[in-house]
Protein backbone atom coordinates (compact mmCIF):
# COMPACT_ATOMS: atom_id res chain seq x y z
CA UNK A 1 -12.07 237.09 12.42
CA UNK A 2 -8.43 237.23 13.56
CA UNK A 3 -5.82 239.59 12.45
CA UNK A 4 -2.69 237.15 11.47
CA UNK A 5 1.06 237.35 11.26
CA UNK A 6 2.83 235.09 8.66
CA UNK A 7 6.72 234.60 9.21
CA UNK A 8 7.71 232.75 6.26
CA UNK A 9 10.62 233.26 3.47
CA UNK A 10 9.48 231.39 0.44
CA UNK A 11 6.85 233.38 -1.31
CA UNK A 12 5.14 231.12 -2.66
CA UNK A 13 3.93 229.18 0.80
CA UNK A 14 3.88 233.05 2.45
CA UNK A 15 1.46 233.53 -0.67
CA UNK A 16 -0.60 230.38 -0.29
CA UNK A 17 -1.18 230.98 3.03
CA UNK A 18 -1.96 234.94 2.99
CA UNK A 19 -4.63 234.10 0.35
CA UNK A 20 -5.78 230.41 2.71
CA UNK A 21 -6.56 233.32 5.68
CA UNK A 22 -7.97 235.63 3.60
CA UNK A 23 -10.48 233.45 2.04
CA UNK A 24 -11.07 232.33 5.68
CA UNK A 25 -12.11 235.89 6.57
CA UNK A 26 -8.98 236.91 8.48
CA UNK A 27 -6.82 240.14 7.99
CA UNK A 28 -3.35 238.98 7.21
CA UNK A 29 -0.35 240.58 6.67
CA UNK A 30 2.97 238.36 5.56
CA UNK A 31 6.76 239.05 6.21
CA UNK A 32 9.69 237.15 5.08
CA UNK A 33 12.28 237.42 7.99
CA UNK A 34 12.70 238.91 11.33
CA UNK A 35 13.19 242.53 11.10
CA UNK A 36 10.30 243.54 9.09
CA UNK A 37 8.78 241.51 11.88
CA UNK A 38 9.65 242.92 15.07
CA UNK A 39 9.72 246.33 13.52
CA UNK A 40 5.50 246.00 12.33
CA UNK A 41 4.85 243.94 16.22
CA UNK A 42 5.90 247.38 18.26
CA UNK A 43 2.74 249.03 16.43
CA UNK A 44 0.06 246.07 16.61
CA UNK A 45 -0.42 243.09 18.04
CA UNK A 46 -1.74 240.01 16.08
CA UNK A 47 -4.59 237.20 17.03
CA UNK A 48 -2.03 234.67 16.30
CA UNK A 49 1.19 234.26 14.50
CA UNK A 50 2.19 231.90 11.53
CA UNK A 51 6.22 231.22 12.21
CA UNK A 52 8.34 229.13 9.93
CA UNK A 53 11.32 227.81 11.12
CA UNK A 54 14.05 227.98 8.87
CA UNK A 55 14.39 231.61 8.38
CA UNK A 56 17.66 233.55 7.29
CA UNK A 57 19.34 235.07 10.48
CA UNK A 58 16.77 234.63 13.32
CA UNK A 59 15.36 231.87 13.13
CA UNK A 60 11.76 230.78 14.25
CA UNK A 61 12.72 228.69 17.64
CA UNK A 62 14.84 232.20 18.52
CA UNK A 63 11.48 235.00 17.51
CA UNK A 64 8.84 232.33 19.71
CA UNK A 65 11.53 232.16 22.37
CA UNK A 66 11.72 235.98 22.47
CA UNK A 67 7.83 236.50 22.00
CA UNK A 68 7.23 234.72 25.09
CA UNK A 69 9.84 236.49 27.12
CA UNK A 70 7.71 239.74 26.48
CA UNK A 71 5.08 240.24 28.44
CA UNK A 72 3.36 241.94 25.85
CA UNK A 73 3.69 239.16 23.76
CA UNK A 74 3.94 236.12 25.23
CA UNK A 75 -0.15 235.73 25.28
CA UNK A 76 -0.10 235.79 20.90
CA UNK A 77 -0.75 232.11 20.02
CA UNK A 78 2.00 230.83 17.59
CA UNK A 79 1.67 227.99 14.96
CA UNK A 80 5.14 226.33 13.98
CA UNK A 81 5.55 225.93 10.16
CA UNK A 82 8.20 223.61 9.51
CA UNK A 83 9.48 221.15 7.42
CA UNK A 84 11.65 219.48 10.13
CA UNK A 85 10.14 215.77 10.92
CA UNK A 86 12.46 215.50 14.00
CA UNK A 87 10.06 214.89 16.80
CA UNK A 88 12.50 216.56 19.26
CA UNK A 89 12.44 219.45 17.39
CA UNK A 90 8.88 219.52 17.28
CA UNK A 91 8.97 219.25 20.78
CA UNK A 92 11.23 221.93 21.56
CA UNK A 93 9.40 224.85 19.74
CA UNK A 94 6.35 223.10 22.11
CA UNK A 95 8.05 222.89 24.84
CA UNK A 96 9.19 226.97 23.75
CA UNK A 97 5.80 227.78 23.82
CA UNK A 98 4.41 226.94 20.52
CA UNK A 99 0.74 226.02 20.56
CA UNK A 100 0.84 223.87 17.68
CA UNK A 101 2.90 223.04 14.42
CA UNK A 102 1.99 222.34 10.94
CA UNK A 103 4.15 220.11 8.72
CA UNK A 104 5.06 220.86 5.04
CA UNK A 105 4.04 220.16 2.58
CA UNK A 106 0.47 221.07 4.16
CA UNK A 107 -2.91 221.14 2.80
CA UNK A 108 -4.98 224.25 3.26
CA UNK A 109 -8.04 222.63 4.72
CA UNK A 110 -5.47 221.44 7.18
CA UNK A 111 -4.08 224.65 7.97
CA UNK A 112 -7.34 226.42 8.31
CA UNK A 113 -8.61 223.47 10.77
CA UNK A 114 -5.45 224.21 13.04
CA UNK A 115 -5.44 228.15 12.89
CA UNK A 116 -9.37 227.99 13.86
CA UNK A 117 -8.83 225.71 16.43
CA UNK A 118 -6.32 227.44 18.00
CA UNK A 119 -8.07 230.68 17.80
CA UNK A 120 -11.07 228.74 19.67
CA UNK A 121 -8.81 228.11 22.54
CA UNK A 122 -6.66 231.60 22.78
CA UNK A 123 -10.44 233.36 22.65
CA UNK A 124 -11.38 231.85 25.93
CA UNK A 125 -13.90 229.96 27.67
CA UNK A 126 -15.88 229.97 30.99
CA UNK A 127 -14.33 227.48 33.23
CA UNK A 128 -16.07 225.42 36.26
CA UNK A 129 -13.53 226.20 38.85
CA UNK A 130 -10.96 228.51 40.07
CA UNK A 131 -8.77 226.87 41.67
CA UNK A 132 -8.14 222.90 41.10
CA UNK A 133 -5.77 220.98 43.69
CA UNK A 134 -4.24 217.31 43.83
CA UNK A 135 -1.16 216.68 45.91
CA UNK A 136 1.61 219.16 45.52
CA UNK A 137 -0.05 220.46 42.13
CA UNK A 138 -2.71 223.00 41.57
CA UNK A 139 -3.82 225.53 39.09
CA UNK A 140 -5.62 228.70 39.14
CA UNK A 141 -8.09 229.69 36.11
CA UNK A 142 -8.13 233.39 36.79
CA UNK A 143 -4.23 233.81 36.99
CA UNK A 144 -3.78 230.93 35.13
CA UNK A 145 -1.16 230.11 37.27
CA UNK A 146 0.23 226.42 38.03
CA UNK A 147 2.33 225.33 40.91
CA UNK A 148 4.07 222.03 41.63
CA UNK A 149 5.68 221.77 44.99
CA UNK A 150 5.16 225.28 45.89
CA UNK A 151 6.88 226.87 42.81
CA UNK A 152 5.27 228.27 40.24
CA UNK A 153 5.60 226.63 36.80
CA UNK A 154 5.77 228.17 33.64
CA UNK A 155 3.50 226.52 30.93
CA UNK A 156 2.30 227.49 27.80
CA UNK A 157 -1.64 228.62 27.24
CA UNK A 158 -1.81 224.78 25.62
CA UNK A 159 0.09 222.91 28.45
CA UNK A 160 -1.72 224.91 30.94
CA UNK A 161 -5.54 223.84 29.50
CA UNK A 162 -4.23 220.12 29.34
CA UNK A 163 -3.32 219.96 32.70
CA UNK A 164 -6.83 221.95 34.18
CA UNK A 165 -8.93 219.24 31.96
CA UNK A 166 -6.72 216.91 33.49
CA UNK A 167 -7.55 217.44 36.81
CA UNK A 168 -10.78 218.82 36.50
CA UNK A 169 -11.39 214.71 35.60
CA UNK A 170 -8.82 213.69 38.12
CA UNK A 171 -9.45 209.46 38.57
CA UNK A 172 -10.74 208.69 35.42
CA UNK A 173 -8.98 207.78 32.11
CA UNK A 174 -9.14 210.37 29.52
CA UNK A 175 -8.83 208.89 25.86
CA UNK A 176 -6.88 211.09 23.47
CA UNK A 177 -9.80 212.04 21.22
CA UNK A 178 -11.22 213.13 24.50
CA UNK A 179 -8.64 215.46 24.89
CA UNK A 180 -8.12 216.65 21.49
CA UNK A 181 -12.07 217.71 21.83
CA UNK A 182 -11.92 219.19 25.19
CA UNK A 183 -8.19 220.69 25.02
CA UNK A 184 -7.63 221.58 21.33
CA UNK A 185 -11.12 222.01 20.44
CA UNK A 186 -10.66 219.86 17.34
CA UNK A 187 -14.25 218.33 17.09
CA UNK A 188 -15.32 221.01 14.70
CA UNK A 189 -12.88 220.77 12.38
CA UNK A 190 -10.35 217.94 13.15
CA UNK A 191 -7.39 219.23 14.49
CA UNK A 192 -4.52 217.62 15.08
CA UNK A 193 -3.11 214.03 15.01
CA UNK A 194 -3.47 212.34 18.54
CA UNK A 195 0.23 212.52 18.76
CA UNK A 196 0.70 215.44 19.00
CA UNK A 197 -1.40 214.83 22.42
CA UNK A 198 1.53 212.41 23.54
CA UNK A 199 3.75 215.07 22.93
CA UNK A 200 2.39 217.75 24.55
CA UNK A 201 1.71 215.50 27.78
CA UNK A 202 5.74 214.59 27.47
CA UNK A 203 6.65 218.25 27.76
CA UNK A 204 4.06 219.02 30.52
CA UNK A 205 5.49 215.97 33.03
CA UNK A 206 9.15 217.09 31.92
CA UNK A 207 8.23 220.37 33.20
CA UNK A 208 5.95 219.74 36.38
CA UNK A 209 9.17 217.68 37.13
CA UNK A 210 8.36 214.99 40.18
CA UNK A 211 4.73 216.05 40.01
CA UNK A 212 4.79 214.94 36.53
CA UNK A 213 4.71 211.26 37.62
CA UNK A 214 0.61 211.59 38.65
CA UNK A 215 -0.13 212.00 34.85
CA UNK A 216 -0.26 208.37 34.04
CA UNK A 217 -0.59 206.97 30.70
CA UNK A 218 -3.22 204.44 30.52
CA UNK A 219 -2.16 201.88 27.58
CA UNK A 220 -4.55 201.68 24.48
CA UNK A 221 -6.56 204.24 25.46
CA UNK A 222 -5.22 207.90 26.97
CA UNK A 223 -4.24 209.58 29.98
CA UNK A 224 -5.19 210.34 33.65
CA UNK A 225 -4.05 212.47 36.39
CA UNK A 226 -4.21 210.49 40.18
């Protein structure tokens, strides 16, 4: 199992949590603001990191922001706790590089689904192609790069394996259960709500900016990329 970071101020969810992982078989160690934080991230590195965020000084949009400036950081797969139902917030720790959030109040068999799931996608798997073209847009697996009109695009690990299972089924409608298997992994143990899938696709076009406009949303059932 993973070794896990939990950012969180209020004991008692940082304590419901520590003892959710633990009993999940991870190693998990909890902090309560930022300092303690960075200061315990300069001598290890997590599996994935737990962030709340309302937080007293630095807040959690401003620690993901700065773990994915670092480059020895910015590959540690971050889950969003938050009690903020504003979907644009939502979408901006996404769109900051979040790979996905969990609402309070939360359940634990909901948290667990989500940490496992995105532990099944940072941990990797054998892909068909290397390199996948269409138009102005292409991707490469091995540098998991993405380009759109000749400049390189900077996408999260989550917006980057939407868009390769998008084209690697470029043409045909993709529903978003589809997706939440092949993309989130969630057919083992649920994962998240399909909108989150909506989401997600919103902050990929707004980034692949003109190139955006070949993912087309097919109504009442998904997505496709043509």
């Amino acid at each position: 199992m993973s070794k896990v970071f939990v950012v969180e101020d209020e004991a008692s969810i940082r304590e419901l949590v520590y003892y959710a992982l633990k009993s999940d078989g991870h190693t998990v160690e909890g902090f309560e603001s930022a300092p303690p934080f960075w200061k315990r991230l300069q001598s290890e590195k997590p599996g994935l990191i737990l962030l709340d965020i309302m937080l007293p000084g630095e807040n959690g949009f401003e620690i993901l922001r700065g773990l994915k400036k670092a480059k020895d950081t910015a590959h540690i797969p971050v889950i969003m706790l938050t009690a903020i139902h504003d979907e644009d917030k939502r979408v901006e720790g996404l769109d900051s590089g979040a790979d996905d959030y969990v609402t309070k109040p939360f359940s634990v068999s909901e948290l667990l689904a989500r940490v496992r799931a995105v532990l099944r996608r940072a941990s990797g798997s054998q892909k068909e192609g290397i390199q996948l073209s269409l138009g102005e847009l292409s991707v490469n697996v091995e540098t998991r790069i993405a380009t759109a009109q000749g400049q390189e695009v900077e996408l999260t690990f989550l917006e980057f394996e939407l868009l390769y299972c998008l084209l690697r089924h470029k043409d045909i409608a993709m529903s978003r259960d589809q997706l939440l298997d092949l993309v989130w992994k969630a057919g083992e143990d649920g994962g998240p709500a399909d909108r989150n899938v909506d989401m997600q696709v919103r902050s990929l076009r707004k980034k692949l900016g003109t190139c955006g406009d070949m993912i087309k949303t097919i109504r009442g059932v998904g997505y496709k990329i043509n």
